[in-house]
C-alpha atoms as a PDB file:
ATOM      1  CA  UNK A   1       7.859  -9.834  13.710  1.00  0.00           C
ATOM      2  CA  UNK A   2      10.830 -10.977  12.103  1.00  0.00           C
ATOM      3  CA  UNK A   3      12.221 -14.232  13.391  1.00  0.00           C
ATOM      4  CA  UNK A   4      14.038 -14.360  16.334  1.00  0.00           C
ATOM      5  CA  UNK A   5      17.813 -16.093  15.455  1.00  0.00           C
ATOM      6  CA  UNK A   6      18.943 -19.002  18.112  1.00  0.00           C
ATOM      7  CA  UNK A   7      20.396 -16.675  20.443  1.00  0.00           C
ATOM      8  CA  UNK A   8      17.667 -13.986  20.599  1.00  0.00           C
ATOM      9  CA  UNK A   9      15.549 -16.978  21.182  1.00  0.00           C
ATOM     10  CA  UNK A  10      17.387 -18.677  23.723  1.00  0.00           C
ATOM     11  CA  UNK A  11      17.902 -15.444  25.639  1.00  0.00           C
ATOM     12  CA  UNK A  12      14.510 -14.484  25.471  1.00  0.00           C
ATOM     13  CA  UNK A  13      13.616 -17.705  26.878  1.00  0.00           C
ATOM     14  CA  UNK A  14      15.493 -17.568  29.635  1.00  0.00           C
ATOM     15  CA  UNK A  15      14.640 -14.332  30.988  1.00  0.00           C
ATOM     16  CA  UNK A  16      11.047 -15.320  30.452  1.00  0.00           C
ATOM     17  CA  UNK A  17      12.166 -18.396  32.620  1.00  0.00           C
ATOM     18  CA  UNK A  18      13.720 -16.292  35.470  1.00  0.00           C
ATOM     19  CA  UNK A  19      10.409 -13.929  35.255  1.00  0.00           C
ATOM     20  CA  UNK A  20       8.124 -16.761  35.785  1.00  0.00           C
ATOM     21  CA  UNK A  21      10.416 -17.782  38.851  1.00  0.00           C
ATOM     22  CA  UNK A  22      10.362 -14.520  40.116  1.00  0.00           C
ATOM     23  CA  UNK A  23      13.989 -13.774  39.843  1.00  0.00           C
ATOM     24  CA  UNK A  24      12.903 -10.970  37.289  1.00  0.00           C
ATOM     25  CA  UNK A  25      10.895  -8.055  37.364  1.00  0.00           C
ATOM     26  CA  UNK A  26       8.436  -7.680  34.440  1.00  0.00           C
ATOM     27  CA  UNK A  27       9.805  -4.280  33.923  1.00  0.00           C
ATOM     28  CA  UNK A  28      13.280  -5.604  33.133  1.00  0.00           C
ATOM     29  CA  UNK A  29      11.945  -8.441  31.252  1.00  0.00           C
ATOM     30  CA  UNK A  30      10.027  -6.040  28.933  1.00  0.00           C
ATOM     31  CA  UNK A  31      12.911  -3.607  28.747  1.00  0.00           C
ATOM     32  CA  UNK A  32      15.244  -7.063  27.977  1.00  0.00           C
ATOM     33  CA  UNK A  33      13.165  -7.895  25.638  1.00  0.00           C
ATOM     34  CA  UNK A  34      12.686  -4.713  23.712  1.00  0.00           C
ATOM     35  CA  UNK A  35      16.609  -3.844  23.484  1.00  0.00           C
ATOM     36  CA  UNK A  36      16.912  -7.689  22.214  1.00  0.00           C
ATOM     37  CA  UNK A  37      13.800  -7.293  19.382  1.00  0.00           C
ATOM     38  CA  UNK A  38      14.234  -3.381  18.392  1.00  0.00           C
ATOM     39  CA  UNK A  39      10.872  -2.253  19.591  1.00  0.00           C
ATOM     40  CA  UNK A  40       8.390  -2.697  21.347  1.00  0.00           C
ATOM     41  CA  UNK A  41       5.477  -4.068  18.517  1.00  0.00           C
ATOM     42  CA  UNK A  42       8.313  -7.173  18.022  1.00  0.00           C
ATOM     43  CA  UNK A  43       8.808  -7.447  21.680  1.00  0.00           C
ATOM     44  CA  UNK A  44       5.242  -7.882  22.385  1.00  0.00           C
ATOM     45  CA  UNK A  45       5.051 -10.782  19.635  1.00  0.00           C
ATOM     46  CA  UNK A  46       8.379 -12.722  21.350  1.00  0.00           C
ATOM     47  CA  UNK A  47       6.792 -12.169  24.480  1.00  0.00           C
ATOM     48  CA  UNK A  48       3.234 -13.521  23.700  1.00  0.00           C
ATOM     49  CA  UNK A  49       5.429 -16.561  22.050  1.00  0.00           C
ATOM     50  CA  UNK A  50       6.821 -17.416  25.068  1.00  0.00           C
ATOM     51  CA  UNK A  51       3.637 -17.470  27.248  1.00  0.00           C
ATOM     52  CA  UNK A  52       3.337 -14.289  28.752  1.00  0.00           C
ATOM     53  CA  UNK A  53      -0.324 -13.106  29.134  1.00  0.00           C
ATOM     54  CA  UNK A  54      -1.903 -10.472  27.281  1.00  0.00           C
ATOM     55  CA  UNK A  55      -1.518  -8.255  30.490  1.00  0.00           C
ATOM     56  CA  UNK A  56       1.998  -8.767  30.391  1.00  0.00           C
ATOM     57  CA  UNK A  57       3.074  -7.658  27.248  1.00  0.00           C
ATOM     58  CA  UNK A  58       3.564  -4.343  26.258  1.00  0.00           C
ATOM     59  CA  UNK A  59       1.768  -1.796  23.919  1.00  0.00           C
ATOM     60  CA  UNK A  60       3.174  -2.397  20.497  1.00  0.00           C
ATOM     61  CA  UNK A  61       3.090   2.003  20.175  1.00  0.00           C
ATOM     62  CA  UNK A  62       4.754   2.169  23.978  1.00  0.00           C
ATOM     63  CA  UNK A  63       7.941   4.071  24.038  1.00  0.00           C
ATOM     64  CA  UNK A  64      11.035   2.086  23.612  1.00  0.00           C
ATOM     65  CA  UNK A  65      13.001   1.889  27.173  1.00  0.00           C
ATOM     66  CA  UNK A  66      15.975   4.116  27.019  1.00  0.00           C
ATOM     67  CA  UNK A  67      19.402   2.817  28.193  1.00  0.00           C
ATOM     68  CA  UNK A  68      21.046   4.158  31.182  1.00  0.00           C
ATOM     69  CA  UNK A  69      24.670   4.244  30.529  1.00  0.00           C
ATOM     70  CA  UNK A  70      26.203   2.498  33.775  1.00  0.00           C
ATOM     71  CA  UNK A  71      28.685   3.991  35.665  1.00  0.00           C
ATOM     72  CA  UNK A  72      30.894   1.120  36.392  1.00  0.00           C
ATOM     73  CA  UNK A  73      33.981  -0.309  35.610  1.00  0.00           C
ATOM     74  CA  UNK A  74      35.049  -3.656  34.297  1.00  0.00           C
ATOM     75  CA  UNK A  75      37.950  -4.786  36.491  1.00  0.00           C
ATOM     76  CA  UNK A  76      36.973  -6.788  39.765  1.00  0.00           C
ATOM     77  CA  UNK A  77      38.521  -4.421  42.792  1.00  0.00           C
ATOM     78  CA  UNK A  78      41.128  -6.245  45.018  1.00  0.00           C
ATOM     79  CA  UNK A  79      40.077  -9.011  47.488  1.00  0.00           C
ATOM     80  CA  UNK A  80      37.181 -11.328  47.216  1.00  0.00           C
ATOM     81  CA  UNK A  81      34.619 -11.137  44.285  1.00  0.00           C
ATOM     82  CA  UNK A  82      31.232  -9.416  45.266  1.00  0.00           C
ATOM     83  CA  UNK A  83      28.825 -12.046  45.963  1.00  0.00           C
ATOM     84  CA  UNK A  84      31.168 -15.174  45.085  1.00  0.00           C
ATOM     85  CA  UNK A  85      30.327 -18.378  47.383  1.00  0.00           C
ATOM     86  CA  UNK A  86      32.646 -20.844  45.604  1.00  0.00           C
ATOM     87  CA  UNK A  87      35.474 -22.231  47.402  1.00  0.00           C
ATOM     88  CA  UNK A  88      37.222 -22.219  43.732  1.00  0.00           C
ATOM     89  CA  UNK A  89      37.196 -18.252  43.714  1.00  0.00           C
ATOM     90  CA  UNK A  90      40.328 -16.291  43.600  1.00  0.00           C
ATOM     91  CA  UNK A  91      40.796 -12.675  44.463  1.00  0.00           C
ATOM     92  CA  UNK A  92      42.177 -10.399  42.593  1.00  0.00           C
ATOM     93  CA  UNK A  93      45.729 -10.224  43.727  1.00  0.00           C
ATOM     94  CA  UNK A  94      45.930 -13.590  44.802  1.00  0.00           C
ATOM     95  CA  UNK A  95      49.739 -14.495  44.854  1.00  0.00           C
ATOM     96  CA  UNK A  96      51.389 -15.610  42.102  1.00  0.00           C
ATOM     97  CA  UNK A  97      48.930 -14.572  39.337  1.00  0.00           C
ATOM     98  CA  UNK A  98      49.543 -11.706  36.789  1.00  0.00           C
ATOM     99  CA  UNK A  99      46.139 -10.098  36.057  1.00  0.00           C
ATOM    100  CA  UNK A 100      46.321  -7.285  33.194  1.00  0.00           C
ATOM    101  CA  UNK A 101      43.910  -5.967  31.110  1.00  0.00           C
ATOM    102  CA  UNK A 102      45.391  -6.497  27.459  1.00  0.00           C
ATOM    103  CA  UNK A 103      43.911  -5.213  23.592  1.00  0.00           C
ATOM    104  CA  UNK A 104      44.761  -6.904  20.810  1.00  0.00           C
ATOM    105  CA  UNK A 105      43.405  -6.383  16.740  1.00  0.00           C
ATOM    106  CA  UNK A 106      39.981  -7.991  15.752  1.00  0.00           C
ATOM    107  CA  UNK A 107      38.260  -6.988  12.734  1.00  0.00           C
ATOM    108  CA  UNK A 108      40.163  -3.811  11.675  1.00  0.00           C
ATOM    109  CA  UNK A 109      39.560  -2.256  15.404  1.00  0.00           C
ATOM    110  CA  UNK A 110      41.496  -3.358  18.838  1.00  0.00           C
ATOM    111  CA  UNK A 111      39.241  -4.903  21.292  1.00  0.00           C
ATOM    112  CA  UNK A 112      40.162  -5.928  25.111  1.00  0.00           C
ATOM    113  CA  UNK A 113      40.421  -9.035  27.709  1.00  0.00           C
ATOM    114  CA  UNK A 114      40.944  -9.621  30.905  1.00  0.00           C
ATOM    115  CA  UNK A 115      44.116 -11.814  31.244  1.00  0.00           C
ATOM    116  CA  UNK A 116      44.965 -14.094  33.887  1.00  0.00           C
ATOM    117  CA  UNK A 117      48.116 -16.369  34.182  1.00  0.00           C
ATOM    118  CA  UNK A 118      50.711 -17.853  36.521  1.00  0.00           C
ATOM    119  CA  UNK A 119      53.829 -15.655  37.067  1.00  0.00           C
ATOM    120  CA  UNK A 120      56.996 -16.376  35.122  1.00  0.00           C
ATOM    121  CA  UNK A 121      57.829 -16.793  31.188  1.00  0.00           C
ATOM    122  CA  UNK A 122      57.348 -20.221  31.249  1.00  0.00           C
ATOM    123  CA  UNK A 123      55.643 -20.941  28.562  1.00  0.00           C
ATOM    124  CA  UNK A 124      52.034 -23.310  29.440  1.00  0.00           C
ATOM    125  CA  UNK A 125      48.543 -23.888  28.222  1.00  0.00           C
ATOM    126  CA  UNK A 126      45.965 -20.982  27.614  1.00  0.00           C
ATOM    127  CA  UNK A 127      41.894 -21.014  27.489  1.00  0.00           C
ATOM    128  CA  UNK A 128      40.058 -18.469  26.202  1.00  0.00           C
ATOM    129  CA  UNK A 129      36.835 -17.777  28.698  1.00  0.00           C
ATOM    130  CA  UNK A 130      33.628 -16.664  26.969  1.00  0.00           C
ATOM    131  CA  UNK A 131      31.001 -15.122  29.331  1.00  0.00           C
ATOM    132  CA  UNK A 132      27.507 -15.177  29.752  1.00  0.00           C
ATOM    133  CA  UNK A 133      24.925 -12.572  28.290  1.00  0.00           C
ATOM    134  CA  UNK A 134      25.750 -10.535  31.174  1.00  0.00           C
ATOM    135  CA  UNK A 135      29.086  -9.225  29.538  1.00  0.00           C
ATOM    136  CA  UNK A 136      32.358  -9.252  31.217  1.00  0.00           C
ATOM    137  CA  UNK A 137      31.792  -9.059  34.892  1.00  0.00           C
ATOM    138  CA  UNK A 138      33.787  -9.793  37.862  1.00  0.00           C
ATOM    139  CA  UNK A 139      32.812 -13.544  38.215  1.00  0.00           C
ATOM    140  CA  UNK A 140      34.172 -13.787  34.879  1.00  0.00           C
ATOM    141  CA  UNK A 141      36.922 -12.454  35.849  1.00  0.00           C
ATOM    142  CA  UNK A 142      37.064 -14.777  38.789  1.00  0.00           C
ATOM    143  CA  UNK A 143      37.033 -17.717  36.426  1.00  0.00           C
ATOM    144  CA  UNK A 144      40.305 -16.610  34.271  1.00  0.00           C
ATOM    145  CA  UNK A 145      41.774 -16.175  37.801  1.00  0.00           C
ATOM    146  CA  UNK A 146      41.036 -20.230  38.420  1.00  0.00           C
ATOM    147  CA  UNK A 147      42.303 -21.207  35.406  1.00  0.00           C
ATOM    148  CA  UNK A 148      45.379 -19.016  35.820  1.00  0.00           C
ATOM    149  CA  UNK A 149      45.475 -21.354  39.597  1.00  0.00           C
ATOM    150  CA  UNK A 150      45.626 -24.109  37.023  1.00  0.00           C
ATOM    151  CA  UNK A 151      48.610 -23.168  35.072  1.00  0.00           C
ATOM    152  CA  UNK A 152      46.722 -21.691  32.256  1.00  0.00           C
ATOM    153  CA  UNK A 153      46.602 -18.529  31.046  1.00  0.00           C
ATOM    154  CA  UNK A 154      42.999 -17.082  30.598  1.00  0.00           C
ATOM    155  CA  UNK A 155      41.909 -14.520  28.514  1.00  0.00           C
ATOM    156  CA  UNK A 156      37.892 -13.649  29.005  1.00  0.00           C
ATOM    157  CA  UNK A 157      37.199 -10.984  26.296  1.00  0.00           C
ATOM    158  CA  UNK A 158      34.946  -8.752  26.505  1.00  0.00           C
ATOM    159  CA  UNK A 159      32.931  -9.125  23.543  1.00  0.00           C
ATOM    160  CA  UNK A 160      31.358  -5.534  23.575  1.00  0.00           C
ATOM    161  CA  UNK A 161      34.880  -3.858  23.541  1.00  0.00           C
ATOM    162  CA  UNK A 162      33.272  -2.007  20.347  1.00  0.00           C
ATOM    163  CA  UNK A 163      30.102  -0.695  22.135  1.00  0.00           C
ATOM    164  CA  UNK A 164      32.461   1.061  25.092  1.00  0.00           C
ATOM    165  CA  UNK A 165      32.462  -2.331  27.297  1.00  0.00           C
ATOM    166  CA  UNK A 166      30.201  -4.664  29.591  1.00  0.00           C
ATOM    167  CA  UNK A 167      30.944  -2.255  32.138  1.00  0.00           C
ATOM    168  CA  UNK A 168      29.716   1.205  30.352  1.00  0.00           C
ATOM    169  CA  UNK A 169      26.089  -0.219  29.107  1.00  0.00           C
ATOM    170  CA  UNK A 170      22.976  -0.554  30.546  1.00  0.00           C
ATOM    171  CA  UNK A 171      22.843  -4.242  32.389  1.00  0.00           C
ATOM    172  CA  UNK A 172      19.106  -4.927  30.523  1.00  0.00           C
ATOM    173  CA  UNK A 173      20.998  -3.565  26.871  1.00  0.00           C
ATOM    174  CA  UNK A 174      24.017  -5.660  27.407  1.00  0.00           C
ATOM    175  CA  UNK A 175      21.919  -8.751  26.032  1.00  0.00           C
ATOM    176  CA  UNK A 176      20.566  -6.811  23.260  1.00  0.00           C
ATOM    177  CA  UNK A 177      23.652  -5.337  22.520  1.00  0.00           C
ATOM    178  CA  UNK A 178      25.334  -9.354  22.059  1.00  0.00           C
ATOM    179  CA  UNK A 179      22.812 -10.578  19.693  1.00  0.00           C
ATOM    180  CA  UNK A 180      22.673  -7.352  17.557  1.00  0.00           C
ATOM    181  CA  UNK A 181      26.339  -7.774  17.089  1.00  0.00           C
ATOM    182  CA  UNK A 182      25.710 -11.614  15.291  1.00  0.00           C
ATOM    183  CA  UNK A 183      27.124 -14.763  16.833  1.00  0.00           C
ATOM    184  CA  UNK A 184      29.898 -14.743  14.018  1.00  0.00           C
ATOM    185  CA  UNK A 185      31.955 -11.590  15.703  1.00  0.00           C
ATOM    186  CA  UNK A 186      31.909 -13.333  18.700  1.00  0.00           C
ATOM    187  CA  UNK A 187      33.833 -16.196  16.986  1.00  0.00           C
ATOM    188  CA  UNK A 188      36.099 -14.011  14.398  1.00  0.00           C
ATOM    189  CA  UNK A 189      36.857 -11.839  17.974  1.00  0.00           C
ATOM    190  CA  UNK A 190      38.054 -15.188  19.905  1.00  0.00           C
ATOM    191  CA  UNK A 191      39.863 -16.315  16.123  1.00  0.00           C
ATOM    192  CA  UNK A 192      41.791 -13.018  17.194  1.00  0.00           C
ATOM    193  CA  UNK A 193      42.026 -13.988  20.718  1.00  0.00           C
ATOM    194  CA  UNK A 194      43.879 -17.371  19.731  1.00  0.00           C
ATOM    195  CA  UNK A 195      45.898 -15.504  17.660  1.00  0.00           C
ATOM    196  CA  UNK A 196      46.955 -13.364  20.600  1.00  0.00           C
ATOM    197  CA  UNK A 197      47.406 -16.228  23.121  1.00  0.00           C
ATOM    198  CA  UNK A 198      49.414 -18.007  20.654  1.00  0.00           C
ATOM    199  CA  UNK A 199      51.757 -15.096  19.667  1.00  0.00           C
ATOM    200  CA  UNK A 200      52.689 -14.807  23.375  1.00  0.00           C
ATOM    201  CA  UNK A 201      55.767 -16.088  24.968  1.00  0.00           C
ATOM    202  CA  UNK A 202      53.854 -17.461  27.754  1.00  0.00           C
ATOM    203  CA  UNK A 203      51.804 -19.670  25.831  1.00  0.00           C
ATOM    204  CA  UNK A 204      52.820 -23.360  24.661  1.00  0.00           C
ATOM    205  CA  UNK A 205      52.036 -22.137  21.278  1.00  0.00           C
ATOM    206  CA  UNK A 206      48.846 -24.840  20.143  1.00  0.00           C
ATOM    207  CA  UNK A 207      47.930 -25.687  23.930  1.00  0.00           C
ATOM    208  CA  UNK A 208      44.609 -23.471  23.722  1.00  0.00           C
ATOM    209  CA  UNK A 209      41.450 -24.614  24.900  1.00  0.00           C
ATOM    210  CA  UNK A 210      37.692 -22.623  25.191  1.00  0.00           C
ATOM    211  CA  UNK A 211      35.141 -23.066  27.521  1.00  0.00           C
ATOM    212  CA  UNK A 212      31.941 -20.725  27.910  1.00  0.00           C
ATOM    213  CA  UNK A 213      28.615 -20.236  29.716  1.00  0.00           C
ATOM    214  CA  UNK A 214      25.322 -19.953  28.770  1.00  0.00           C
ATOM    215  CA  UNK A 215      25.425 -17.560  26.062  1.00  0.00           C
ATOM    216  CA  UNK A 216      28.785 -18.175  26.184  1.00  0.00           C
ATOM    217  CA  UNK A 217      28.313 -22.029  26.459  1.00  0.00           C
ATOM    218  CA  UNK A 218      26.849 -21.537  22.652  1.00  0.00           C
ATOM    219  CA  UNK A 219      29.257 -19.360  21.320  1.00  0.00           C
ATOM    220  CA  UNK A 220      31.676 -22.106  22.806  1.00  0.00           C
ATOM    221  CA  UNK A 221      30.104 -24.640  20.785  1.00  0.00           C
ATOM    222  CA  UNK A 222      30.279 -22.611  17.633  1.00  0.00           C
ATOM    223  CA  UNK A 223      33.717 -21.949  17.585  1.00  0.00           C
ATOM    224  CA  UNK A 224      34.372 -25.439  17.915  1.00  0.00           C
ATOM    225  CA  UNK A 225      32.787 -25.802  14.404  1.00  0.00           C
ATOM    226  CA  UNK A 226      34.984 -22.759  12.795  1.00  0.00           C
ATOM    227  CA  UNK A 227      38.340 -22.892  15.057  1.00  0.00           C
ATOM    228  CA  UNK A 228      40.263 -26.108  14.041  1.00  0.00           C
ATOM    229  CA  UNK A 229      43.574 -24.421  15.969  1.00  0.00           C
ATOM    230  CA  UNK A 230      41.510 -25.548  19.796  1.00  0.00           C
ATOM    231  CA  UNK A 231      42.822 -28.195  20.846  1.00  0.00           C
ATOM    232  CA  UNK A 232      39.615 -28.812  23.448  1.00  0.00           C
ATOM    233  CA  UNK A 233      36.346 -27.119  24.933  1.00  0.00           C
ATOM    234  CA  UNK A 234      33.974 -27.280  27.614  1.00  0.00           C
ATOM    235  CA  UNK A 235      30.847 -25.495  26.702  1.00  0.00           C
ATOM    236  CA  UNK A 236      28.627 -24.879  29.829  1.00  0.00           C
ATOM    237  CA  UNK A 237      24.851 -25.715  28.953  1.00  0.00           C
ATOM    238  CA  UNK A 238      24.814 -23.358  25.570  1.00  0.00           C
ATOM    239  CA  UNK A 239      22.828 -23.705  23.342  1.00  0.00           C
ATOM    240  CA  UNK A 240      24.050 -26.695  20.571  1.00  0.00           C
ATOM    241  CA  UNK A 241      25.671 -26.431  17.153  1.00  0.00           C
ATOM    242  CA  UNK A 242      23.888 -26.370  14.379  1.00  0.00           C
ATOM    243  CA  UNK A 243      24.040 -30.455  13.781  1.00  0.00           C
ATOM    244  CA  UNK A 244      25.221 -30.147   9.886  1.00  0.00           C
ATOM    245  CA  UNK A 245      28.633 -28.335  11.495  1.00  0.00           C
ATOM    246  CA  UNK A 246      29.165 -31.177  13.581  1.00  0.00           C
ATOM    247  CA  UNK A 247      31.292 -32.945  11.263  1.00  0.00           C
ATOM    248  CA  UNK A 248      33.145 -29.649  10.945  1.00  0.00           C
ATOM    249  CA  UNK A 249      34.422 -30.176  14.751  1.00  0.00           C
ATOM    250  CA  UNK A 250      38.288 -30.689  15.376  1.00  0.00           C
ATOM    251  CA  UNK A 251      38.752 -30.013  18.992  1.00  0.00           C
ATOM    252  CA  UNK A 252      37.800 -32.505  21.496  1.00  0.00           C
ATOM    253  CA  UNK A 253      34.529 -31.212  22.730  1.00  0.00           C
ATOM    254  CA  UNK A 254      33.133 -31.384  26.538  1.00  0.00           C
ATOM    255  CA  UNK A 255      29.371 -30.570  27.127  1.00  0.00           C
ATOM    256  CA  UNK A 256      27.684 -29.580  31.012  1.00  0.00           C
ATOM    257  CA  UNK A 257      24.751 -29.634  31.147  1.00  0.00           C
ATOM    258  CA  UNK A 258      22.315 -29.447  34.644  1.00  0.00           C
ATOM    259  CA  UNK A 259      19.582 -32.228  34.853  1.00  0.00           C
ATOM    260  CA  UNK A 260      16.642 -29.556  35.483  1.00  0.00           C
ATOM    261  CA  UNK A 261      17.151 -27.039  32.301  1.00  0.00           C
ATOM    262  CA  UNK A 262      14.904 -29.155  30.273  1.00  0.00           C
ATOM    263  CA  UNK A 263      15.128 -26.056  27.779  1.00  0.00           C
ATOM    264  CA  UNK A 264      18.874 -27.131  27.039  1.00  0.00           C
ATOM    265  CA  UNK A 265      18.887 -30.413  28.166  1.00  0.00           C
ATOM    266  CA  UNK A 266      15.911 -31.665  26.669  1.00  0.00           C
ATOM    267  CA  UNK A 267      17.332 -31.351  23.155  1.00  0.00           C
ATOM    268  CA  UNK A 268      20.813 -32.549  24.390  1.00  0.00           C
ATOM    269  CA  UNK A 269      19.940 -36.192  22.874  1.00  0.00           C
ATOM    270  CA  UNK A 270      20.415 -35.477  19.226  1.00  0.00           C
ATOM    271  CA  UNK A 271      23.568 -33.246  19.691  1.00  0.00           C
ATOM    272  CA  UNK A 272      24.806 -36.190  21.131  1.00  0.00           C
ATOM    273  CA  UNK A 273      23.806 -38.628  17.792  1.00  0.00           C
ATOM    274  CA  UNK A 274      25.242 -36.160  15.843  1.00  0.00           C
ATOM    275  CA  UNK A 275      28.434 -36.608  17.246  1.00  0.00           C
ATOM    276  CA  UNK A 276      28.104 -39.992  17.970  1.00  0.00           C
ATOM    277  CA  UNK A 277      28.017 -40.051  14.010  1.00  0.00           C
ATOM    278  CA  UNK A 278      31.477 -38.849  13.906  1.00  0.00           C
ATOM    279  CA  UNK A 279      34.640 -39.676  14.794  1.00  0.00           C
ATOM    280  CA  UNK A 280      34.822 -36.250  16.971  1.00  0.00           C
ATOM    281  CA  UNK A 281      35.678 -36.869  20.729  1.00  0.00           C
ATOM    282  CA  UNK A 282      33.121 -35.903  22.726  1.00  0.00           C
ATOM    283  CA  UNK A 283      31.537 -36.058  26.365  1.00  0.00           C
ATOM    284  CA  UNK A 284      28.190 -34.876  27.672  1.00  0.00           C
ATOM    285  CA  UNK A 285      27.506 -35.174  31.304  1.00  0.00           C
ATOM    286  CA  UNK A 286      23.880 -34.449  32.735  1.00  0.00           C
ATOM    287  CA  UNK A 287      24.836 -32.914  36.337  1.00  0.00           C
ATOM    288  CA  UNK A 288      22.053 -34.045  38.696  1.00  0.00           C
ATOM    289  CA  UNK A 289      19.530 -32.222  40.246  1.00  0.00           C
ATOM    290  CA  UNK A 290      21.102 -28.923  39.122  1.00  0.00           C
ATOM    291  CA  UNK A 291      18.595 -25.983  37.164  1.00  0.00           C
ATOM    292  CA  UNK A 292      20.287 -23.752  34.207  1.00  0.00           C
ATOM    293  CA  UNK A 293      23.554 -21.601  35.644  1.00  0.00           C
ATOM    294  CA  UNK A 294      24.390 -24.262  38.823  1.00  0.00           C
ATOM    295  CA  UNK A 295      28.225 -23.225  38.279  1.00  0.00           C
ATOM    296  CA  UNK A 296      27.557 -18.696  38.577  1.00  0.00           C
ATOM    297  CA  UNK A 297      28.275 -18.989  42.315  1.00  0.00           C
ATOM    298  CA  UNK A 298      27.295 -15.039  42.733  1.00  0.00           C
ATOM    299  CA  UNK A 299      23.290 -16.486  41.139  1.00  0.00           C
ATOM    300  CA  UNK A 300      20.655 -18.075  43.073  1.00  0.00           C
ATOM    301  CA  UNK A 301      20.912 -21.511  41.261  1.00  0.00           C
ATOM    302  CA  UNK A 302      24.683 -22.036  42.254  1.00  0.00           C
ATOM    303  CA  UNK A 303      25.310 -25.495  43.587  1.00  0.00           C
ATOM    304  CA  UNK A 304      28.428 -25.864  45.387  1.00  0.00           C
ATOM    305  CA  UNK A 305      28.754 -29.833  45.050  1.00  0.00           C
ATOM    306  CA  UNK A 306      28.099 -30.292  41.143  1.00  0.00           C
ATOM    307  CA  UNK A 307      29.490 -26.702  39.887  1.00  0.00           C
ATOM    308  CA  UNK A 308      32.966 -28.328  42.123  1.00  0.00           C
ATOM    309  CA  UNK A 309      32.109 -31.687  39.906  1.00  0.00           C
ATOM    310  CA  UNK A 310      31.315 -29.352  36.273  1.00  0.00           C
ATOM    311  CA  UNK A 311      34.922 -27.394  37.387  1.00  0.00           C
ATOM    312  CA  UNK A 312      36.822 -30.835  37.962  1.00  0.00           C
ATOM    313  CA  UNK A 313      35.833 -32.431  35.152  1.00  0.00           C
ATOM    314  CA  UNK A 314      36.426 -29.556  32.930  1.00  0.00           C
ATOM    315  CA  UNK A 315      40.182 -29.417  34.179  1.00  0.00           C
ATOM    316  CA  UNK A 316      40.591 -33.631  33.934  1.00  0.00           C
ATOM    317  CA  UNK A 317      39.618 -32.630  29.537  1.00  0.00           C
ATOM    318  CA  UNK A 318      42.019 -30.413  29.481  1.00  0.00           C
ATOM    319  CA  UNK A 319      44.553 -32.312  31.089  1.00  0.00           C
ATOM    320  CA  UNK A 320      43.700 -34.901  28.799  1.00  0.00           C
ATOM    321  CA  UNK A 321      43.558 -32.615  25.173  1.00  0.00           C
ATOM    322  CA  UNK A 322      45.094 -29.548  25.701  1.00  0.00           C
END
């Protein structure tokens, strides 16, 4: 099998994580699995890796799963958000918010984001939103619409605007369909996404912060080694930098992490000696008793209390650097 990169690894993890707690079929593990690896002979080796059982892993000459193209759309339908339990969320439409979908050029193509902001030209701060391996959904949506609450304006891209969108892929390819397009697009598609922000009359051109979660939380962190135009981030319990970039960080970086996602956490120490080592500014906060995801108030691990806390203290950094 050839070897899995950081974020085929820390996806397959987690899935294998939310299988063993039930949350996931072993039918949408395998096919998860599969669309992450390329077949099915290199999804049975990351699976046996993992832990699963013999029994649980699948012929290496079974048929690759075949994607169902979803019928969906993208764009979160007026009123509240399906499933959202936060007291933070706002609707789509909430009064005075602009929400648009806007494209913008990225790497000789135009790719698209969801844009929330306050009305009005004044100009303000921006933060670009990256979301989880679940593609742009509604909850991401949600989030832009907070920050846009905040004064900001938030642009969540979606960062399979090439493959036809979040919203036209199979939910168990979407994953797949992320790591097979390499960490660095992600980045080179948010350099883009700065560039838009900053070009905009709305923005306070400079005042641009990032903030991500779980895959996003690590594609959060990696930016802040290759975009020295952020002025601040707040990566959501993603996985870490590689620790020789450290020194390459010039925003002033923020790092949530929940007490009981040892798989994140549990490595969290030497991030932090890394940057200890520099003169980068820098906060990690354990939040306790919390499991991977605590602030996805539409998942089963959402915890009102300490997601409100994660929120909070993500605004005071921004406040504070942006």
């Amino acid at each position: 099998m050839t070897q899995l990169g950081k974020f085929e690894k820390y996806l397959i993890e987690e899935f294998f994580d939310d299988y063993r707690a039930g949350a996931m079929s072993q039918r949408t593990f395998t096919r998860r699995v599969a669309f992450i690896t390329g077949s099915m002979a290199a999804a049975a080796a990351a699976m046996t890796l993992v832990g699963c059982t013999p029994n649980e892993v699948p012929r290496a000459t079974d048929p690759m799963p075949t994607p169902t193209p979803s019928p969906g759309t993208g764009t979160a339908s007026a009123g509240a958000v399906p499933g959202a339990k936060s007291p933070l969320s706002v609707p789509e439409g909430a009064a005075g918010l602009l929400t648009a979908t806007v494209k913008f050029p990225a790497g000789g193509t135009d790719i698209s984001g969801y844009l929330a902001r306050p009305e009005g030209d004044k100009p303000g701060p921006a933060v670009l939103v990256c979301h989880e391996n679940r593609g742009l959904t509604p909850h991401i949506q949600d989030v832009a619409r907070r920050f846009a609450k905040e004064g900001y304006a938030a642009l969540a891209l979606d960062l399979l605007s090439r493959e036809g969108g979040t919203a036209s892929l199979d939910r168990d390819a979407v994953p797949g369909a992320l790591t097979q397009a390499g960490a660095q697009r992600h980045v080179s598609d948010f350099k883009a996404a700065f560039d838009y922000l900053n070009s905009q009359d709305h923005v306070d051109a400079g005042r641009i912060a990032m903030t991500g979660y779980c895959f996003g939380g690590g594609i959060t962190w990696q930016a802040a080694t290759e975009l020295t135009g952020l002025k601040a981030t707040s990566a959501f319990y993603g996985p870490a930098p590689d620790l020789d970039k450290v020194t390459t960080i010039k925003p002033a970086v923020f790092g949530v992490y929940a007490e009981l996602d040892d798989r994140i956490t549990g490595p969290m120490p030497e991030l932090r000696a890394a940057l200890d080592a520099t003169d980068v500014r820098h906060e990690l906060k354990v939040y306790p008793g919390v499991d991977h995801a605590f602030h996805n108030d539409t998942g089963e691990r959402y915890n009102e209390a300490q997601a409100t806390a994660a929120w909070n203290d993500t605004l005071a950094w921004f406040r504070k650097y942006v």
